[in-house]
Protein backbone atom coordinates (compact mmCIF):
# COMPACT_ATOMS: atom_id res chain seq x y z
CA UNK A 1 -13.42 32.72 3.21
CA UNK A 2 -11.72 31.83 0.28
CA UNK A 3 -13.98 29.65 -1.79
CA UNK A 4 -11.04 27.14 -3.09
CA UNK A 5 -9.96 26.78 0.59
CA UNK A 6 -13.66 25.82 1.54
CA UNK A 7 -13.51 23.00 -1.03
CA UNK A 8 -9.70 22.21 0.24
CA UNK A 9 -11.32 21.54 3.28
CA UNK A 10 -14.41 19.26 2.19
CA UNK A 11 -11.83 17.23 -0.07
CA UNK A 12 -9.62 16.80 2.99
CA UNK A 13 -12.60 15.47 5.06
CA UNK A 14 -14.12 12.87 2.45
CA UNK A 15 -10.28 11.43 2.22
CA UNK A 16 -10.41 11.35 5.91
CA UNK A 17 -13.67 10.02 6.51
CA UNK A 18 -14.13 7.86 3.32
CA UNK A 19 -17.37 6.43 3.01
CA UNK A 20 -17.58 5.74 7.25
CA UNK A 21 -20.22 7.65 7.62
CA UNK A 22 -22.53 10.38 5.16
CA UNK A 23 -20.63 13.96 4.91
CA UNK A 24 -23.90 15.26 6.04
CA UNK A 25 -24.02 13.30 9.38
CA UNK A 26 -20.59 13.58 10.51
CA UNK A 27 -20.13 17.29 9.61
CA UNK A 28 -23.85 18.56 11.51
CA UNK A 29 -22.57 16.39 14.61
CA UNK A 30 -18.96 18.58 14.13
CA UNK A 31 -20.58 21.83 13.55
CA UNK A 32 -24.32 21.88 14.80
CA UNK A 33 -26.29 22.25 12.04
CA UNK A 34 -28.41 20.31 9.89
CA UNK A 35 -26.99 17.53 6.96
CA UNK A 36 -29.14 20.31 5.04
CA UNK A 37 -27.04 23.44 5.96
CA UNK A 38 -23.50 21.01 5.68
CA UNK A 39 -24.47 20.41 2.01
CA UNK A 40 -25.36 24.47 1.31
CA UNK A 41 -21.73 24.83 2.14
CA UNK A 42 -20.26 21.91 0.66
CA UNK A 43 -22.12 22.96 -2.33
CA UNK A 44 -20.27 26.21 -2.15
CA UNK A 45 -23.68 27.95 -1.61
CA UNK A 46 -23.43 29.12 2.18
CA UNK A 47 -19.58 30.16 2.86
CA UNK A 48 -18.27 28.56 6.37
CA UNK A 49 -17.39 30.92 8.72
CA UNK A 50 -14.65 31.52 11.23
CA UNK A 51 -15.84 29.56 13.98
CA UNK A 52 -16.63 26.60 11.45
CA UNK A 53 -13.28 26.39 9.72
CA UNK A 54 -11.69 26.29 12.98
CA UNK A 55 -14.04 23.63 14.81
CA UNK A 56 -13.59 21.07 11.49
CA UNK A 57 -9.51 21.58 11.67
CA UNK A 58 -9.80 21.23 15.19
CA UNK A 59 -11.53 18.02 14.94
CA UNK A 60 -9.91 16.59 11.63
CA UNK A 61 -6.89 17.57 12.52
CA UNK A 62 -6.36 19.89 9.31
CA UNK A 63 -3.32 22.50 9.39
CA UNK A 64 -5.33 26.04 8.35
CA UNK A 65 -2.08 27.83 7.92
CA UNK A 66 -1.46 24.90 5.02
CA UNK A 67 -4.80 25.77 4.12
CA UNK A 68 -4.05 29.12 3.08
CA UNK A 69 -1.02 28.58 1.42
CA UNK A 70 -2.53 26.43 -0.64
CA UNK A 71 -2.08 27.09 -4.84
CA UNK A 72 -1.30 26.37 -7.85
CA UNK A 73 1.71 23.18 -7.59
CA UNK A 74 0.85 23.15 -3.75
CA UNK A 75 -0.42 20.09 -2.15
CA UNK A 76 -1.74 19.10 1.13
CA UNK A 77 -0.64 15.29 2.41
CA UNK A 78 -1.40 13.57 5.59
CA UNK A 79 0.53 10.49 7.32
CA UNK A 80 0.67 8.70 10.18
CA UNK A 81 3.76 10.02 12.37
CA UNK A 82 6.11 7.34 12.99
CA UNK A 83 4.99 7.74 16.76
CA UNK A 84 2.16 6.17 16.62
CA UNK A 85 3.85 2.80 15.29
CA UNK A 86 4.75 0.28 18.56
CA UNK A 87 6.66 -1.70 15.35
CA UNK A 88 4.40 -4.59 16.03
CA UNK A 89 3.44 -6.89 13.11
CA UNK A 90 -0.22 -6.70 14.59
CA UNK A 91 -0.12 -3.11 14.92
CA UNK A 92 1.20 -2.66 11.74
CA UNK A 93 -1.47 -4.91 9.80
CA UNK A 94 -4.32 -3.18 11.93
CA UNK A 95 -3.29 0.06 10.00
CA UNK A 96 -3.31 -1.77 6.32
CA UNK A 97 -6.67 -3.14 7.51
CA UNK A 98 -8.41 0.08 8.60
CA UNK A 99 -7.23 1.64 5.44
CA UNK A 100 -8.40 -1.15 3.39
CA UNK A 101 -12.16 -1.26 5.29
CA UNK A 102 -12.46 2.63 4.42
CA UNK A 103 -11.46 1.78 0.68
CA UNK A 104 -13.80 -1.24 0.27
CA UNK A 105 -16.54 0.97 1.94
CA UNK A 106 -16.66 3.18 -0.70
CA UNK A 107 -18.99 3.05 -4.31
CA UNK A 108 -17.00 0.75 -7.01
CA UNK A 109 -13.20 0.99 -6.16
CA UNK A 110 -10.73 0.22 -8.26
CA UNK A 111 -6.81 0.31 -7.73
CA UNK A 112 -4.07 1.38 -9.88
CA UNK A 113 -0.57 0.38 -8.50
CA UNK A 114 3.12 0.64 -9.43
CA UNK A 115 5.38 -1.44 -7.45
CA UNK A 116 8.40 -0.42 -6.87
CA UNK A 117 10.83 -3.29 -5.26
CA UNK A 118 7.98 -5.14 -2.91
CA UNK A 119 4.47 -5.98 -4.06
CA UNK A 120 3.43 -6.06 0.06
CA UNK A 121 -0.08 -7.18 -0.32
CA UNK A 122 1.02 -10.31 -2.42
CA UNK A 123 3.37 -10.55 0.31
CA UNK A 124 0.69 -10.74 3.15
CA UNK A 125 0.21 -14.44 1.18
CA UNK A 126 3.20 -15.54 3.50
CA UNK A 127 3.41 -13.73 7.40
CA UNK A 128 7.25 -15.37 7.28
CA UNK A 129 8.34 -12.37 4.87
CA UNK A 130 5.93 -9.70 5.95
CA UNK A 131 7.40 -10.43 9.29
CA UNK A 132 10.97 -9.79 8.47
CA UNK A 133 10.20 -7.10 6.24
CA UNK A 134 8.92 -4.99 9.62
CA UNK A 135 12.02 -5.97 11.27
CA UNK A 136 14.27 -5.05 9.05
CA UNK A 137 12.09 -1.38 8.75
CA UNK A 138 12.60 -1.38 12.46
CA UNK A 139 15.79 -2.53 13.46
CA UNK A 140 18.31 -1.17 10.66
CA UNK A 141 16.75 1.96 8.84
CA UNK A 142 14.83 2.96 12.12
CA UNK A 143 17.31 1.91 14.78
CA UNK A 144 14.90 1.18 17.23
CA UNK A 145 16.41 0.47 19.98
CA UNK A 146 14.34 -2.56 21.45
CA UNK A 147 15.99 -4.02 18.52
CA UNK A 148 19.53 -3.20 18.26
CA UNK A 149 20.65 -6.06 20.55
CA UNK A 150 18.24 -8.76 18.92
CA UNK A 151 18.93 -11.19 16.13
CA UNK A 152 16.34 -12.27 13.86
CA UNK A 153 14.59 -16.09 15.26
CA UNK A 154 12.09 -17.75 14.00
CA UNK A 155 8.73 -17.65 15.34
CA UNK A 156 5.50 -18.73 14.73
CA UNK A 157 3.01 -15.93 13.60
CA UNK A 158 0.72 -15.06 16.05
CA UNK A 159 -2.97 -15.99 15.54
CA UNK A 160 -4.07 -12.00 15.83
CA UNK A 161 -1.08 -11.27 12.91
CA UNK A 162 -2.68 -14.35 10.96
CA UNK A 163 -5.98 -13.42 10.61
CA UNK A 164 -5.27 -9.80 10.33
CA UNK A 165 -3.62 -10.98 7.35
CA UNK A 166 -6.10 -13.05 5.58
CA UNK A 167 -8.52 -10.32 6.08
CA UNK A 168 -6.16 -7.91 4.70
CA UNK A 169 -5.64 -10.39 1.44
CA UNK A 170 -9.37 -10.85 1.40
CA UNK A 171 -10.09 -7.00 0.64
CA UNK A 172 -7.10 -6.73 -1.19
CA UNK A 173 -8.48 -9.44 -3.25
CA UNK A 174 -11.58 -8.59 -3.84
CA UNK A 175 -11.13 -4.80 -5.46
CA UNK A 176 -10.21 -4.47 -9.21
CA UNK A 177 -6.51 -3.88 -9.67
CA UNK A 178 -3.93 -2.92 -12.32
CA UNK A 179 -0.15 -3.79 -11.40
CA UNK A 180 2.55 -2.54 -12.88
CA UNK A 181 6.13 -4.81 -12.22
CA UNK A 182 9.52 -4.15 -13.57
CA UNK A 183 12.51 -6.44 -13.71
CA UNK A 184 13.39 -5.23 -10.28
CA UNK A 185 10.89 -7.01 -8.61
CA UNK A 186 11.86 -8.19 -4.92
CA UNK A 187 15.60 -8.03 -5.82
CA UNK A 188 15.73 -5.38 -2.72
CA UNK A 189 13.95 -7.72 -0.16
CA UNK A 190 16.68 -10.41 -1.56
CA UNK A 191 19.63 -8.33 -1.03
CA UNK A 192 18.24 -7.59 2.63
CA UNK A 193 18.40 -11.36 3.12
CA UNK A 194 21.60 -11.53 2.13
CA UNK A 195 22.54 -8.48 3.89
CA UNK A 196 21.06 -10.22 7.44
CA UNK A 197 22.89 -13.00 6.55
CA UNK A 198 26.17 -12.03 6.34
CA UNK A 199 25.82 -9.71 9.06
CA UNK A 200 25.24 -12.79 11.27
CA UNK A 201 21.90 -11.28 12.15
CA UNK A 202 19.86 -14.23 12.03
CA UNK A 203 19.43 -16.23 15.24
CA UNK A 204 19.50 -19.17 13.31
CA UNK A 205 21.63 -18.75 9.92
CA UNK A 206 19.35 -21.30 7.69
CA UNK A 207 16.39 -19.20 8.50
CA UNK A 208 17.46 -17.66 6.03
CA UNK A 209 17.11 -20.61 3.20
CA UNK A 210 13.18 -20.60 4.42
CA UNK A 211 12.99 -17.19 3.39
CA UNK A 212 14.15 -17.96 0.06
CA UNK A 213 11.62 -20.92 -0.17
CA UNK A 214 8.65 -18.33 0.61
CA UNK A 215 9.75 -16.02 -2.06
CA UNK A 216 9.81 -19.11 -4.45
CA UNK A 217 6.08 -19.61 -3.60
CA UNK A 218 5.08 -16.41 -4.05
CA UNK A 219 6.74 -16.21 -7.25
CA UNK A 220 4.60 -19.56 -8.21
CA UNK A 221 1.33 -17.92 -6.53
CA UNK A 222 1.69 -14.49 -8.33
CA UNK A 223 2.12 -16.08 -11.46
CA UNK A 224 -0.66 -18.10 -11.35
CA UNK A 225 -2.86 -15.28 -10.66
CA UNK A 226 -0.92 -13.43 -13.56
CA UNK A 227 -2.56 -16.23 -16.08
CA UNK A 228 -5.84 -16.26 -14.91
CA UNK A 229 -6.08 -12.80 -14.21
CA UNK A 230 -7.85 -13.31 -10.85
CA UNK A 231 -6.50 -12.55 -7.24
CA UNK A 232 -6.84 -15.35 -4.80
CA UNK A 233 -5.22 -16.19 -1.59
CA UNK A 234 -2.35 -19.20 -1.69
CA UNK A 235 -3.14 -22.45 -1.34
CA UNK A 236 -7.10 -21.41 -2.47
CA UNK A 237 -8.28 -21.53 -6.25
CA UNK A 238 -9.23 -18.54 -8.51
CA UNK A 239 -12.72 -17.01 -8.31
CA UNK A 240 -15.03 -17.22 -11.39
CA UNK A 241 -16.04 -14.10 -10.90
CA UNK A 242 -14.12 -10.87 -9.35
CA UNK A 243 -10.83 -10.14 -8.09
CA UNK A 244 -10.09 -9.01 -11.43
CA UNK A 245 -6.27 -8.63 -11.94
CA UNK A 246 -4.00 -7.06 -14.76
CA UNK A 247 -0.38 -7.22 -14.60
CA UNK A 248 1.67 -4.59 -16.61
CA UNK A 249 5.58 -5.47 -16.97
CA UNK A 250 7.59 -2.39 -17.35
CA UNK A 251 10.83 -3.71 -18.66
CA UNK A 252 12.96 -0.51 -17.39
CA UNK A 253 12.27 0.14 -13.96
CA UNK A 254 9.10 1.94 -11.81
CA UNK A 255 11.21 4.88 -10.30
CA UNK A 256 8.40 5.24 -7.38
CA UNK A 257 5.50 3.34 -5.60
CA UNK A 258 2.07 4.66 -6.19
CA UNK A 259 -1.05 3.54 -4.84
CA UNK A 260 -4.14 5.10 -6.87
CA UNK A 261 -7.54 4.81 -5.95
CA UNK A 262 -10.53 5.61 -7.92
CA UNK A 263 -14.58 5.26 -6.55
CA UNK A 264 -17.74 6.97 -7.51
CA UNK A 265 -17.24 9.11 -4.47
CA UNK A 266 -13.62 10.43 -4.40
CA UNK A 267 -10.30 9.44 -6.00
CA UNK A 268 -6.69 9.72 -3.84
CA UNK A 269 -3.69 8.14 -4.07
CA UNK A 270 -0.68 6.87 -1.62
CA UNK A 271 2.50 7.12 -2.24
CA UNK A 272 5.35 5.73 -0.24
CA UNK A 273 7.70 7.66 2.04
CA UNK A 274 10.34 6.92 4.71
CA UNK A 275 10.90 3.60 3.00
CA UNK A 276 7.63 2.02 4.70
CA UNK A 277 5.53 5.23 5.43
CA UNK A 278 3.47 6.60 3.26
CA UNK A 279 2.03 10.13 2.14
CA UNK A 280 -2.37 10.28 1.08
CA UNK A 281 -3.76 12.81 -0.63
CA UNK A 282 -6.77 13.15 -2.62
CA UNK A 283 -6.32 16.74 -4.33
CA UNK A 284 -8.17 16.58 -7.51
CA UNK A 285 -5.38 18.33 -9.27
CA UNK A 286 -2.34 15.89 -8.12
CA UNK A 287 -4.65 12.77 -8.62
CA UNK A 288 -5.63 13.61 -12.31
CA UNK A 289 -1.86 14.49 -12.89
CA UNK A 290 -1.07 10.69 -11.78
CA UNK A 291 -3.64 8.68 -13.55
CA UNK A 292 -2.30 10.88 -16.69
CA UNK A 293 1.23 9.49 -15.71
CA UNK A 294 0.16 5.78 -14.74
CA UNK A 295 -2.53 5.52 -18.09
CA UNK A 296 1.25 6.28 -20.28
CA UNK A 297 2.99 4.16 -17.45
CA UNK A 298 0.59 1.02 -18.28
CA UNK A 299 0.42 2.21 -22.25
CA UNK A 300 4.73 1.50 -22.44
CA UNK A 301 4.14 -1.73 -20.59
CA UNK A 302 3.45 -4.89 -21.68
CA UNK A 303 0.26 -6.62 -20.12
CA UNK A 304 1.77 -10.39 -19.00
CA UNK A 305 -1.83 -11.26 -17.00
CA UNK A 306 -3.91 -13.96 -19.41
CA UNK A 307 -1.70 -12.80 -21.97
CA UNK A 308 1.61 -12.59 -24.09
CA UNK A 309 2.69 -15.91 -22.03
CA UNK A 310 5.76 -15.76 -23.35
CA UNK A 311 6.63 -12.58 -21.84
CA UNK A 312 5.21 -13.92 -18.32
CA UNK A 313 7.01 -16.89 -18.68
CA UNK A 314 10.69 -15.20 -19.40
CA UNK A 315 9.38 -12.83 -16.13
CA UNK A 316 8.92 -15.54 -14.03
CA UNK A 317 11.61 -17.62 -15.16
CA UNK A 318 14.36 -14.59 -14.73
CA UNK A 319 12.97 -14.12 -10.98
CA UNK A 320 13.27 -17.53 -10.09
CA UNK A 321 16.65 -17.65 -11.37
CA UNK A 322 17.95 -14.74 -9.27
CA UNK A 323 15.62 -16.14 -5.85
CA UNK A 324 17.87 -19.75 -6.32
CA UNK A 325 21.48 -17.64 -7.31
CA UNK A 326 20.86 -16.11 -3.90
CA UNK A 327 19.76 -18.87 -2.11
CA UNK A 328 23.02 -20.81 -3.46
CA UNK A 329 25.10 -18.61 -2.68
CA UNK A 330 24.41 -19.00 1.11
CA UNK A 331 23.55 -22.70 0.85
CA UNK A 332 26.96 -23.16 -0.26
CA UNK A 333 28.22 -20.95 2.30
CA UNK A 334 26.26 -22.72 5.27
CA UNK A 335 28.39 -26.12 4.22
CA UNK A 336 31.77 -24.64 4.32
């Protein structure tokens, strides 16, 4: 047994199992043996045969032929198959959530993102656009068909889809994270307004206008966080301690959305994929490549959280503009 494939396959496992539960415990209960022999082999001291490599694939559903192709500028990533989505807003937040509970489970964490278009845990602050944002995902780039024949109404969120989300925002909230912005900030999720709007895709055309009003709250929530530094749910007041938050403007634009997570146990990142999928991986090799890239990222930006208020100001200001140009635009429209 190759020895890099051996520690393939223990990296694999902590990413999979990610502080739930000791690697000793949940690999003897896999393969039979003690937490004591597990270790030997983690450690590299007892190789794992056949049988074993087979039995932990089989059970962490790990591709071996991947396995053995693995090398030099080769990467192994897992993500959830668009199958298993029922396109649910509850089912969808369940998935944030379990993610979330393994990252908050493990030693210290810290996050390091780049946002690319939609910041979508500032957006669980209002279910209205996280709502929408699904549909959208669902109905045009998926073409499910449950939705081809329904216009967008308004409805109430469900209690399940609220509380999923305040527990989401609670976790969220409460690890360490570094943002990184750009100019381009939510101009996408605007545009798909606009686009459901003159599609006549809303059931009610000034459903619409209450879109726009959310995104002019969350503009006024983010930047309040953005000059105390501190994550807190809308409508609640900054911590005096925790949720520490930095907010890096990158005045070009973030070509890609990366979610990086560091611990005392194991490091991985997320990165996202079919528009609203994502890929996870926690190869050492890849990981240390992107905090390289992310540390420069950060080091051209301009922090705008606590300070250079100026800078968060003229931010702020410019996204507010475009938020009412759009909303005018259809406003007008609606009275013709």
């Amino acid at each position: 047994m190759k020895q890099d494939i051996q520690e393939t396959i223990f990296q694999i496992i902590k990413q999979k199992i990610a502080g739930e539960d000791a690697l000793g415990n949940a690999l003897s209960d896999v393969l039979h043996i003690s937490p004591d022999a597990v270790y030997r082999r983690y450690r590299g001291e007892t190789a794992l045969t056949i049988n074993e490599v087979k039995k932990l694939c089989s059970f962490y559903n790990i591709s071996f032929d991947a396995l053995c192709e693995m090398g030099e500028g080769k990467v192994m990533f897992s993500y959830p198959p668009l199958n298993t989505y029922d396109f649910s807003l509850e089912s969808y937040l369940e998935g944030i959530l379990n993610a979330f509970k393994r990252l908050k489970s493990l030693d210290s964490p810290e996050m390091i993102l780049s946002i690319n278009n939609l910041s979508l845990f500032q957006l669980m602050n209002f279910p209205q656009l996280v709502r929408f944002k699904l549909y959208f995902w669902a109905k045009t780039h998926l073409q499910i068909p449950d939705y081809v024949d329904q216009p967008f109404g308004h409805a109430k969120t469900s209690e399940k889809a609220f509380d999923l989300g305040k527990e989401i925002l609670q976790m969220y909230n409460s690890i360490p994270s570094k943002e990184i912005y750009d100019p381009e900030y939510m101009r996408g999720f605007l545009r798909q307004i606009n686009y459901y709007y003159k599609a006549h895709l809303f059931e009610d055309p000034e459903y619409s206008l209450f879109l726009h009003d959310r995104i002019l709250m969350l503009s006024s929530h983010l930047k309040d966080q953005a000059t105390v530094g501190k994550k807190f749910m809308y409508g609640t007041k900054a911590p005096a301690s925790g949720n520490d938050f930095e907010m890096f403007l990158n005045e070009t634009i973030n070509s890609d959305a990366t979610f990086l997570y560091k611990s005392k146990e194991v490091n991985g990142l997320f990165i996202t994929h079919n528009i609203m999928n994502y890929l996870e991986t926690s190869n050492e090799a890849y990981v240390a490549d992107t905090v390289l890239i992310l540390d420069k990222h950060m080091a051209n930006s301009s922090m705008i959280s606590k300070v250079n208020e100026k800078e968060r100001n003229n931010f702020f200001y410019d996204f507010d503009r475009t938020i009412n140009a759009f909303r005018k635009k259809i406003e007008a429209d609606l009275t013709l």
